[in-house]
Protein backbone atom coordinates (compact mmCIF):
# COMPACT_ATOMS: atom_id res chain seq x y z
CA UNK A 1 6.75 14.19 0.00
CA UNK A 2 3.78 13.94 -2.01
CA UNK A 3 1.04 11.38 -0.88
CA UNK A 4 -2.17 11.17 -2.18
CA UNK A 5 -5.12 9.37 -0.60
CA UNK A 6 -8.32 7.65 -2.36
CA UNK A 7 -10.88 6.00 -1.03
CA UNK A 8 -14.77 3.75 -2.27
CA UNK A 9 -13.51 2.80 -5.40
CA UNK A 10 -15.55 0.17 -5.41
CA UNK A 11 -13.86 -2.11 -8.45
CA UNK A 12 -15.09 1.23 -10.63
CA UNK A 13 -12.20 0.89 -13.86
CA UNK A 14 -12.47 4.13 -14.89
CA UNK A 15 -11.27 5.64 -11.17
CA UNK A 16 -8.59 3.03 -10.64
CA UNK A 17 -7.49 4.31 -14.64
CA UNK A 18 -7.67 7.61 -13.42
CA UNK A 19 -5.74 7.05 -9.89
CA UNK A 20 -2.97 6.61 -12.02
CA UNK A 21 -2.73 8.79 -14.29
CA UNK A 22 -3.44 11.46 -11.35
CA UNK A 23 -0.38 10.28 -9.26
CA UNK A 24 1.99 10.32 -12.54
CA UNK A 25 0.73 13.80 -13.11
CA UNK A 26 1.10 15.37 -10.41
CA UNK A 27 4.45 13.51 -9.51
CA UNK A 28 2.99 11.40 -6.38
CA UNK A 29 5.73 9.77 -3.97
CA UNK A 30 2.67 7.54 -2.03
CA UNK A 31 -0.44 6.58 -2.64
CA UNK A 32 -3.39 5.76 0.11
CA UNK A 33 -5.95 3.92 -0.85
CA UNK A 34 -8.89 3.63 2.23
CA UNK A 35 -10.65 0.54 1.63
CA UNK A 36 -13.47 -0.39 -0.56
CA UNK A 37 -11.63 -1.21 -3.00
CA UNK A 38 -13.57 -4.37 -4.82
CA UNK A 39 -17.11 -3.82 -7.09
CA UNK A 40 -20.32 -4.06 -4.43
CA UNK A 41 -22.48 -4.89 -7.24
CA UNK A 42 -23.37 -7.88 -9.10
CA UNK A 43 -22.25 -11.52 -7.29
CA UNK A 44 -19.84 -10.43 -4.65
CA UNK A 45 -18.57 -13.53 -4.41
CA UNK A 46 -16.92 -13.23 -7.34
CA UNK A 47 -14.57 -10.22 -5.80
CA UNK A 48 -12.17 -12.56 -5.90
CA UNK A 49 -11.51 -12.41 -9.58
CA UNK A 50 -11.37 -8.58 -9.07
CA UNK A 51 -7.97 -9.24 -7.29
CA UNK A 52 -6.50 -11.97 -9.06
CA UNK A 53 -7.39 -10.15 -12.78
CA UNK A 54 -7.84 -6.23 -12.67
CA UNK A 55 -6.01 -5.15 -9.34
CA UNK A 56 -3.04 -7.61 -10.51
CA UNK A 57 -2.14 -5.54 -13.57
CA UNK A 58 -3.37 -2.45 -11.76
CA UNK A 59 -0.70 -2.98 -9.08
CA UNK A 60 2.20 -3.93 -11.75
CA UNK A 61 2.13 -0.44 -13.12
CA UNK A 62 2.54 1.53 -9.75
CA UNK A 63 5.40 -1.24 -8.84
CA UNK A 64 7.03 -0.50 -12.62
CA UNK A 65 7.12 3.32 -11.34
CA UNK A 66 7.97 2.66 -8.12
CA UNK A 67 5.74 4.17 -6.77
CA UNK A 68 4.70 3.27 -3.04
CA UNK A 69 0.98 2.43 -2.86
CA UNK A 70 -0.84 1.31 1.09
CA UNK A 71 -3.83 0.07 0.82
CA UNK A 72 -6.68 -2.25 2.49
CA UNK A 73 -10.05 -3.84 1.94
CA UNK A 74 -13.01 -2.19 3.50
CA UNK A 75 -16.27 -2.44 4.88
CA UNK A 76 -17.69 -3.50 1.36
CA UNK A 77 -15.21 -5.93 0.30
CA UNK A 78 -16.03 -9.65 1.70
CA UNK A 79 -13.18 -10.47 4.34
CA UNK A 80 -13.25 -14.31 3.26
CA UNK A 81 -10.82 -12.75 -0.11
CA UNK A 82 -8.31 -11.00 2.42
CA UNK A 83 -6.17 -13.80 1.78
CA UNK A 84 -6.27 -13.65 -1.60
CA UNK A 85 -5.49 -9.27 -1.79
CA UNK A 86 -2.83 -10.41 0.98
CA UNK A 87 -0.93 -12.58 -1.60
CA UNK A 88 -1.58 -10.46 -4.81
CA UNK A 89 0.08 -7.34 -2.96
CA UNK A 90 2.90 -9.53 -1.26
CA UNK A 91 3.94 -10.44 -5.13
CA UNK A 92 5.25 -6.58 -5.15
CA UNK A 93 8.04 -4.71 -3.19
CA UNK A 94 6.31 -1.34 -3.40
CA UNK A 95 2.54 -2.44 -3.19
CA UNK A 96 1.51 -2.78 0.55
CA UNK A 97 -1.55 -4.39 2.34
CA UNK A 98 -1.34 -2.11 5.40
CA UNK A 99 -4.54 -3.53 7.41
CA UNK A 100 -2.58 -4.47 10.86
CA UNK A 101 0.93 -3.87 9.75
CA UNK A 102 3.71 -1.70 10.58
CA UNK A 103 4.96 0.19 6.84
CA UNK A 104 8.29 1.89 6.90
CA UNK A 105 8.54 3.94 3.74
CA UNK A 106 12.23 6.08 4.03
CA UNK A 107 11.93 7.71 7.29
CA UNK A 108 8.38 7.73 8.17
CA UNK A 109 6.62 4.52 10.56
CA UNK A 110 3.45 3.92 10.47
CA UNK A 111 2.53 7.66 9.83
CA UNK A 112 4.97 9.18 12.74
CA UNK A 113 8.84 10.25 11.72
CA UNK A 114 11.50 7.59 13.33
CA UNK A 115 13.40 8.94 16.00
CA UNK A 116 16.53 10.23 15.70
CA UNK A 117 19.24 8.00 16.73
């Protein structure tokens, strides 16, 4: 299995462009991204249309590859929009807010391998 983690993205196009294109190349089966994933500069109160517009359509084509992706706001993204990333990546069956929840993905919990039963 093939995972590969990202992390201060910080609402930077070009990366999130690039994230992509990486994980079709190299035949990724997960993707981890760390947090931070909204732009820090300019109003931050408009983060919000970060989720709702860009990470909306960026989502669509990981879910249209089916590709698993985990991910979670940070330190530099404003918690009062956690909601709003919450319902954007509940829209998709293989995007995954992972901030305090369990993920199953085949065999593997929450980063340890199920028990054998």
């Amino acid at each position: 299995m093939r995972i590969l983690f990202i992390t201060d993205l910080h609402g930077d196009l070009r990366k999130y462009d690039k994230l992509y294109k990486t994980a079709q190349q190299h035949q990724v089966d997960i993707i981890v991204n760390g947090g931070d994933m909204l732009p820090k500069n300019g109003n931050l109160f408009q983060q919000d249309r970060f989720i709702t517009r860009y990470l909306h359509k960026h989502f669509q084509q990981f879910e249209q590859a089916k590709l698993h992706y985990l991910c979670y706001l940070g330190n530099d993204d404003l918690k009062i929009f956690d909601p709003i990333f919450e319902e954007t990546c509940q829209q998709y069956q293989y995007i995954q807010n992972f901030a305090q929840h369990k993920v199953v993905i085949h065999d593997i919990v929450s980063g340890r391998l199920k028990p054998a039963t």
